[in-house]
C-alpha atoms as a PDB file:
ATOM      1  CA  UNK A   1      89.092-137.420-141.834  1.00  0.00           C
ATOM      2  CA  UNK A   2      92.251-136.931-140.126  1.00  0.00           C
ATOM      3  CA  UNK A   3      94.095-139.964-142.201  1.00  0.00           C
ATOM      4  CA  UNK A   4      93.169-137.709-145.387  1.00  0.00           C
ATOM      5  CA  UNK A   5      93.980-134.327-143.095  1.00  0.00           C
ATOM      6  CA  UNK A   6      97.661-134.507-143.425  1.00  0.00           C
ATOM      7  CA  UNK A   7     100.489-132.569-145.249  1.00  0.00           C
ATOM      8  CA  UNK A   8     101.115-135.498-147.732  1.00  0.00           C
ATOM      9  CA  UNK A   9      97.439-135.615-148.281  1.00  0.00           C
ATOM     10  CA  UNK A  10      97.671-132.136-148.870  1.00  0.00           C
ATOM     11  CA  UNK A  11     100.079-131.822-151.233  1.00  0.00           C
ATOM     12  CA  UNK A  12      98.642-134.434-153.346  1.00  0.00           C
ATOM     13  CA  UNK A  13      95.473-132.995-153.343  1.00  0.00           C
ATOM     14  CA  UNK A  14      97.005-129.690-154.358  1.00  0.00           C
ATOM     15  CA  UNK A  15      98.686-131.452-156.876  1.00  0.00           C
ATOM     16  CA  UNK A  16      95.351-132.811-158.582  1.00  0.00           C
ATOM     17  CA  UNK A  17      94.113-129.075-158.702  1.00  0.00           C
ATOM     18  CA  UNK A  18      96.590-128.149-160.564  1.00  0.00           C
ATOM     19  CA  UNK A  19      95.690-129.981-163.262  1.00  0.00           C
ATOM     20  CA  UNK A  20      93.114-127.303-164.586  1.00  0.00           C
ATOM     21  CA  UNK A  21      95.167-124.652-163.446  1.00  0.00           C
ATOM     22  CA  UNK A  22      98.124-126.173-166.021  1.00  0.00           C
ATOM     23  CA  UNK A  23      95.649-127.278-168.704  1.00  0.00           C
ATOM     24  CA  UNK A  24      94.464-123.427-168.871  1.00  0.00           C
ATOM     25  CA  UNK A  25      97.818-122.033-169.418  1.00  0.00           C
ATOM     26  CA  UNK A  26      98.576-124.966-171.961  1.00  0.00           C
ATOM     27  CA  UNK A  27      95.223-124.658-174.030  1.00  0.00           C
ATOM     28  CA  UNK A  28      96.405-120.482-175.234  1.00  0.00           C
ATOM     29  CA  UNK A  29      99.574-121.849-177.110  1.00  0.00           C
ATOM     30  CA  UNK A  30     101.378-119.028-176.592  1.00  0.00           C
ATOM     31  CA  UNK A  31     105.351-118.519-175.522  1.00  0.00           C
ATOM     32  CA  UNK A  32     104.578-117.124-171.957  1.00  0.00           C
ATOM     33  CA  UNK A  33     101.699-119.912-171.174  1.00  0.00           C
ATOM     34  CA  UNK A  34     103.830-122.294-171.807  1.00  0.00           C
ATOM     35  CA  UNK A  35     106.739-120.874-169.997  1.00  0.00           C
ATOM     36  CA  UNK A  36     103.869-121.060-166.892  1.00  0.00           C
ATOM     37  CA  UNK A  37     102.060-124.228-167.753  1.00  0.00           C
ATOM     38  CA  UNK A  38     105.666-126.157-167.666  1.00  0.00           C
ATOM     39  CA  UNK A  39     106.275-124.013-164.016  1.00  0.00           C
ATOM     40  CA  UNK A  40     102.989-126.089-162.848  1.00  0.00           C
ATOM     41  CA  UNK A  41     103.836-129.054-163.898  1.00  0.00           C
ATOM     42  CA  UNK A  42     107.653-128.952-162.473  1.00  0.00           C
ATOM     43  CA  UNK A  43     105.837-127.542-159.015  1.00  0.00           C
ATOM     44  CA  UNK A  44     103.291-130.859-159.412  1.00  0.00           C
ATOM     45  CA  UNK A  45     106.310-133.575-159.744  1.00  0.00           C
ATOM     46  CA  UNK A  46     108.462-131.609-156.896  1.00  0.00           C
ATOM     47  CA  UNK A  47     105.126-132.018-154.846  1.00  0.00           C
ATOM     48  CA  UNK A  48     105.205-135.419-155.817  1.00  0.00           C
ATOM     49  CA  UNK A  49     108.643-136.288-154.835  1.00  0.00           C
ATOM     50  CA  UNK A  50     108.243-134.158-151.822  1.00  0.00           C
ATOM     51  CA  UNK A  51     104.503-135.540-150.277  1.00  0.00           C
ATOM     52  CA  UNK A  52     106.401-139.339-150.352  1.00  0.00           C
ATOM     53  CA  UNK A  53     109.067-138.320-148.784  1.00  0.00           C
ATOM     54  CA  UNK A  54     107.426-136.723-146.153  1.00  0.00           C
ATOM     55  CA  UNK A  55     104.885-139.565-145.560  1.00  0.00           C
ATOM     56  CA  UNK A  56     108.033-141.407-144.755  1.00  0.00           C
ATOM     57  CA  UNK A  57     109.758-138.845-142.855  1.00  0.00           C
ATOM     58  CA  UNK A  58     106.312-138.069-140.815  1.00  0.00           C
ATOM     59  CA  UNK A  59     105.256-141.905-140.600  1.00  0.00           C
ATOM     60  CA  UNK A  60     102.020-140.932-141.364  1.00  0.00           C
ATOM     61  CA  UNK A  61     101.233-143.036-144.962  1.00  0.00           C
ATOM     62  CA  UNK A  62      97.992-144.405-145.533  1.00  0.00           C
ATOM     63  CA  UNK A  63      95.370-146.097-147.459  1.00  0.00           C
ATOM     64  CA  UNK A  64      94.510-143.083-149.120  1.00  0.00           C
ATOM     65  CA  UNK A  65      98.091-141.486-149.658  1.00  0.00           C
ATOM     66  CA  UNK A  66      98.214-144.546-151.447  1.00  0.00           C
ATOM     67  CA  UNK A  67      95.428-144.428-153.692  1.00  0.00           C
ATOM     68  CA  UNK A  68      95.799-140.697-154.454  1.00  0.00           C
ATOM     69  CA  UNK A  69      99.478-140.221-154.818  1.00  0.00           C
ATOM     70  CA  UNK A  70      99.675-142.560-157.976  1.00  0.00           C
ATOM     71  CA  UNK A  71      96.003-141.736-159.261  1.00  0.00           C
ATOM     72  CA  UNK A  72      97.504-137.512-159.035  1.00  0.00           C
ATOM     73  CA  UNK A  73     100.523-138.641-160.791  1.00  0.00           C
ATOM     74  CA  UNK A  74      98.637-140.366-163.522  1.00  0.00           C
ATOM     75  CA  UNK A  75      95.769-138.083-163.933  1.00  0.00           C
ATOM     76  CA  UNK A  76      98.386-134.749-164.541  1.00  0.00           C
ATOM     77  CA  UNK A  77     100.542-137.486-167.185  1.00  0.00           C
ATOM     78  CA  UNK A  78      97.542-138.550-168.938  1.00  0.00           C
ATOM     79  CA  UNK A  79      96.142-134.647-169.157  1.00  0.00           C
ATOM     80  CA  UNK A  80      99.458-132.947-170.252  1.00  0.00           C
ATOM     81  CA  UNK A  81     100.272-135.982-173.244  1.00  0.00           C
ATOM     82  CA  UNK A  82      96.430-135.471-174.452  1.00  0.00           C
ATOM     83  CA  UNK A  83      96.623-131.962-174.551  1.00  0.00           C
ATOM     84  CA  UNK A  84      99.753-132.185-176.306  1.00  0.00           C
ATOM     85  CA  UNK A  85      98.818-134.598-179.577  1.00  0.00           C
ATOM     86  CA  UNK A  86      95.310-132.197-179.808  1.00  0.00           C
ATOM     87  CA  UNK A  87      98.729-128.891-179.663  1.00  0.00           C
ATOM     88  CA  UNK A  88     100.654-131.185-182.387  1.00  0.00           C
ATOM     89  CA  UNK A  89     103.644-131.236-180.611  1.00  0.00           C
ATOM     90  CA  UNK A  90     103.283-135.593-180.050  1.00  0.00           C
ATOM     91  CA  UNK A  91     102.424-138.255-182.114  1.00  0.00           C
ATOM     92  CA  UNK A  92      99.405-140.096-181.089  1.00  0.00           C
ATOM     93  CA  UNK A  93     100.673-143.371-181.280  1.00  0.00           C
ATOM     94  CA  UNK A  94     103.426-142.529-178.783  1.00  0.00           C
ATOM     95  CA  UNK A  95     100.803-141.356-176.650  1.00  0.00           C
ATOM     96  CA  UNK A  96      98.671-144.806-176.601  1.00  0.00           C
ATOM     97  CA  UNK A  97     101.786-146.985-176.196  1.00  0.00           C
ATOM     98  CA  UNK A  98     103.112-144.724-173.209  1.00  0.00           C
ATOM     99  CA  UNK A  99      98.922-144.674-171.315  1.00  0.00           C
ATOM    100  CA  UNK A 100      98.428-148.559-172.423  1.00  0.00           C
ATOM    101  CA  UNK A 101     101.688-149.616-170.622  1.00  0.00           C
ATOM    102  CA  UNK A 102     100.428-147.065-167.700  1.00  0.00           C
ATOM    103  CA  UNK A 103      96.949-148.586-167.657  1.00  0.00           C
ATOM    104  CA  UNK A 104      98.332-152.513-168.209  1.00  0.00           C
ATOM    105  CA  UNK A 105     101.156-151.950-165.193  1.00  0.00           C
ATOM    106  CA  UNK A 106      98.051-150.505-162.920  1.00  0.00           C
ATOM    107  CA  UNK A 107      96.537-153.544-163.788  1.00  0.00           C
ATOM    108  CA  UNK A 108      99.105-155.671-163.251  1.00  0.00           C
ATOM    109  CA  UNK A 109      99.889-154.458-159.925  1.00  0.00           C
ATOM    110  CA  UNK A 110      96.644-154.657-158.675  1.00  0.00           C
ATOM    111  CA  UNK A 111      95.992-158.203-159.764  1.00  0.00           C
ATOM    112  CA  UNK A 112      99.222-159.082-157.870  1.00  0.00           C
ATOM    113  CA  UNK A 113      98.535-157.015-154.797  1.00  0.00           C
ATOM    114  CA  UNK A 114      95.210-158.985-154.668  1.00  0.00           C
ATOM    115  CA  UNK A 115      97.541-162.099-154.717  1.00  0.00           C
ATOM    116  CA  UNK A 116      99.387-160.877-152.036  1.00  0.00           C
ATOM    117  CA  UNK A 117     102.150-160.276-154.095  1.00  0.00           C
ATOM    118  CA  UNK A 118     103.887-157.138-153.995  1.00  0.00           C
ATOM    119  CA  UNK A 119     105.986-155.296-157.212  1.00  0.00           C
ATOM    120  CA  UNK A 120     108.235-152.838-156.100  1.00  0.00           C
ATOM    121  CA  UNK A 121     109.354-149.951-159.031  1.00  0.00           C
ATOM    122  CA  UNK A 122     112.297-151.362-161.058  1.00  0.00           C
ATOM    123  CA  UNK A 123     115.036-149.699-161.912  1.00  0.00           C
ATOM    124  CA  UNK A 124     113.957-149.225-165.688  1.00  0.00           C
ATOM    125  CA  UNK A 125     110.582-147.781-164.482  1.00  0.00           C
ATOM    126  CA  UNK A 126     112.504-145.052-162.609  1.00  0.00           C
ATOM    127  CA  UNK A 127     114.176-144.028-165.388  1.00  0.00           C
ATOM    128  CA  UNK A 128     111.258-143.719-167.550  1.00  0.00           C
ATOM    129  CA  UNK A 129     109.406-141.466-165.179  1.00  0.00           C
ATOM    130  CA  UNK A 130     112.317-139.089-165.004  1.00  0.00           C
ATOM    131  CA  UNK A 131     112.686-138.930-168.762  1.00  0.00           C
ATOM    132  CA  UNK A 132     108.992-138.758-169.522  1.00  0.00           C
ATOM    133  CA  UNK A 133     108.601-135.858-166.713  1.00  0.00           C
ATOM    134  CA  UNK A 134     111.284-133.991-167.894  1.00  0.00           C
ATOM    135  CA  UNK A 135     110.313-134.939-171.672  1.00  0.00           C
ATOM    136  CA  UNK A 136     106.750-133.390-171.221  1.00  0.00           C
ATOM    137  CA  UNK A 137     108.118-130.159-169.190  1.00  0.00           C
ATOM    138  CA  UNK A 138     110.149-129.467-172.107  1.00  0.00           C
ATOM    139  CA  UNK A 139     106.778-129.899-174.730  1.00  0.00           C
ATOM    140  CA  UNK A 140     105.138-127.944-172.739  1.00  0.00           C
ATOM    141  CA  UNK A 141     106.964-125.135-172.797  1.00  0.00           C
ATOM    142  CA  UNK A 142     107.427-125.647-176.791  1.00  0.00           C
ATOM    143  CA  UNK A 143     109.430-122.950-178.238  1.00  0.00           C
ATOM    144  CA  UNK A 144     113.207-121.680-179.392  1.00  0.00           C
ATOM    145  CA  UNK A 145     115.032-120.189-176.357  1.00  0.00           C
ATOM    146  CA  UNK A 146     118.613-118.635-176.624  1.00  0.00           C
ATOM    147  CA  UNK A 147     120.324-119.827-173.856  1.00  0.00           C
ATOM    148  CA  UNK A 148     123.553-118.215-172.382  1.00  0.00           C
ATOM    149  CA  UNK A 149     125.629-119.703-168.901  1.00  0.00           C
ATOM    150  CA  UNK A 150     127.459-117.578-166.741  1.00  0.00           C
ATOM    151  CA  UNK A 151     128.267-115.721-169.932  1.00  0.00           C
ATOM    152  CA  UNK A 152     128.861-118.563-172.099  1.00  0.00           C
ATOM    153  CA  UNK A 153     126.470-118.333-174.986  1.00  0.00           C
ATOM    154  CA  UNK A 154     124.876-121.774-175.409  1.00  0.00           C
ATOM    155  CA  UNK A 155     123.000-120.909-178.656  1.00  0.00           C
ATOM    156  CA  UNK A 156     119.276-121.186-179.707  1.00  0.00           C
ATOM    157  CA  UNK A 157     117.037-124.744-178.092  1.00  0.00           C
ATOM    158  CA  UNK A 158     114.130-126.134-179.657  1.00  0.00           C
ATOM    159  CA  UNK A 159     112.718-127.628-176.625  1.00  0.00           C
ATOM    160  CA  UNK A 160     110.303-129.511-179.179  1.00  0.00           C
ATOM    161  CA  UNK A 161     113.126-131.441-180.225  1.00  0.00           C
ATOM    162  CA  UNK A 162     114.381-131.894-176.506  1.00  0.00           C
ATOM    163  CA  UNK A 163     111.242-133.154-175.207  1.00  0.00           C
ATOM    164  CA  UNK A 164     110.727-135.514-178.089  1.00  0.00           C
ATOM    165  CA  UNK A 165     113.968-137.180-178.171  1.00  0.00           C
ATOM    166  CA  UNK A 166     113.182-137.727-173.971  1.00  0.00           C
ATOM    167  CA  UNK A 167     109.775-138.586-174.676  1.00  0.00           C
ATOM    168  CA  UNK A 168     111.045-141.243-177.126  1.00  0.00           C
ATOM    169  CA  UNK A 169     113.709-142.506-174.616  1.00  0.00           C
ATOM    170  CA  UNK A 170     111.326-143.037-172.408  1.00  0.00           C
ATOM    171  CA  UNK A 171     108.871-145.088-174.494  1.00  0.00           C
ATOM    172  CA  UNK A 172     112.040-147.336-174.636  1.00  0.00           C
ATOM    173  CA  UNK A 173     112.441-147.630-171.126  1.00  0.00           C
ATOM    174  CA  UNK A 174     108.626-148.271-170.723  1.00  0.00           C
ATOM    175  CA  UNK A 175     108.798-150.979-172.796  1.00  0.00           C
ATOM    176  CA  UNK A 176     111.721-152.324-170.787  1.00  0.00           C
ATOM    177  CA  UNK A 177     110.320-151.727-167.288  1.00  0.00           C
ATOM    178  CA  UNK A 178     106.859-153.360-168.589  1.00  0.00           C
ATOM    179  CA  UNK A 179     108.929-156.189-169.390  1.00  0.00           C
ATOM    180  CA  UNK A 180     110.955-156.425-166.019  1.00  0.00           C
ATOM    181  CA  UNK A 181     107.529-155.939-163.645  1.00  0.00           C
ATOM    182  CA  UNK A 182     105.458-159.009-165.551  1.00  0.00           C
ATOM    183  CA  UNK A 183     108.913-161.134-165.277  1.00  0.00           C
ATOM    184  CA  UNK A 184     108.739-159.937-161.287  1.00  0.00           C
ATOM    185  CA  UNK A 185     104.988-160.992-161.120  1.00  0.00           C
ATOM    186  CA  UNK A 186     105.752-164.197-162.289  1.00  0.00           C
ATOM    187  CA  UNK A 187     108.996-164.866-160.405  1.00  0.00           C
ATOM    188  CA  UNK A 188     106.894-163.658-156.866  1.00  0.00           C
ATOM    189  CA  UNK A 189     103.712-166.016-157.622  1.00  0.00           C
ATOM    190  CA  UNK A 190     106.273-169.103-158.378  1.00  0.00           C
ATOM    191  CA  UNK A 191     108.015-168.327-155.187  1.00  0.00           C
ATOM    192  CA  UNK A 192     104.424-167.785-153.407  1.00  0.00           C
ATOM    193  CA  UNK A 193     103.372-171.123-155.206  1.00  0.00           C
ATOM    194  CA  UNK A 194     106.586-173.011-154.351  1.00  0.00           C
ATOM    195  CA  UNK A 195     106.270-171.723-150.040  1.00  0.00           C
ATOM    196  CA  UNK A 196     102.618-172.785-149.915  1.00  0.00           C
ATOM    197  CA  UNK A 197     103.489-176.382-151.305  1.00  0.00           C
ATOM    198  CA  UNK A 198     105.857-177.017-148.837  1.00  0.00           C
ATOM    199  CA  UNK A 199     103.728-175.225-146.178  1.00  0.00           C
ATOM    200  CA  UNK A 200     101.251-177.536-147.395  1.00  0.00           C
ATOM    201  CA  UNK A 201     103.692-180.378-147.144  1.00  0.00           C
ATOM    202  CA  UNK A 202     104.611-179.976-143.597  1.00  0.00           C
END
């Protein structure tokens, strides 16, 4: 109870119920949901960033941390791009290309963590989740805003647009990063294979 019990735990627990909190504001399509659905979702990835960090910091990660943090992540991903194909505002086939290479990396990882083999995030991954995060924030919020800097007027956004190029960009790098973590997997079990031959041989 207390492994579960602290702030990292926490936050990523907050961050799964926010899900429905998000969802609600995102099903009434208006301009001022939006606006607040993409607030929750920016609040979820800062908690993300932020309960990791502090797990660290705090040297308190665990087993669970570790099962929830990615499972929050994924859950809040896989909500938001569903909602938004039923909204209109992505194609479906972008969505099944971006959850299959979610669901085939998961699988991946845990086939080489039950190796004993262990795939740490490429660069090309890290990428992704930045664009797709930022990508889906600006779907979310889904309308024309006239933007102005200290004074300078920037002219009218379609953050449609905006999120779809980034969503786009990241399918690219998901591709990529997909790519680099099953060339990883196979580079750590030949260097696994070649240590326990000449374990064996000694």
């Amino acid at each position: 109870m207390a492994d579960a019990l602290n702030i990292p735990n926490l936050l990523t627990f907050g961050r799964v119920l926010m899900i429905p909190v998000f969802l609600f504001f995102l099903a009434k399509d208006t301009k001022i949901s939006g606006f607040w659905a993409g607030v929750v979702f920016t609040l979820a990835a800062l908690t993300d960033a932020l309960d990791g960090f502090l797990a660290r910091k705090l040297g308190v990660e665990s087993v669970l941390g570790k099962l929830l943090d990615p499972l929050a992540d994924k859950l809040m991903v896989m909500a938001s791009l569903v909602w938004l194909v039923h909204l209109g505002r992505v194609e479906s086939w972008v969505v099944i290309l971006l959850l299959a290479r979610e669901f085939s990396i998961t699988a991946l990882r845990s086939v080489a963590a039950s190796e004993g083999v262990i795939i740490s995030a490429g660069q090309d991954g890290k990428v992704k989740t930045a664009l797709q995060m930022i990508g889906i924030i600006a779907l979310v919020v889904g309308y024309k805003f006239h933007l102005s800097y200290i004074g300078i007027d920037l002219g009218e956004v379609n953050l449609l647009h905006v999120g779809e190029i980034l969503l786009y960009l990241s399918l690219v790098f998901s591709v990529a990063s997909a790519a680099q973590y099953a060339g990883l997997f196979g580079e750590a079990v030949r260097v696994r294979d070649a240590k326990r031959t000449v374990d064996g041989d000694s």
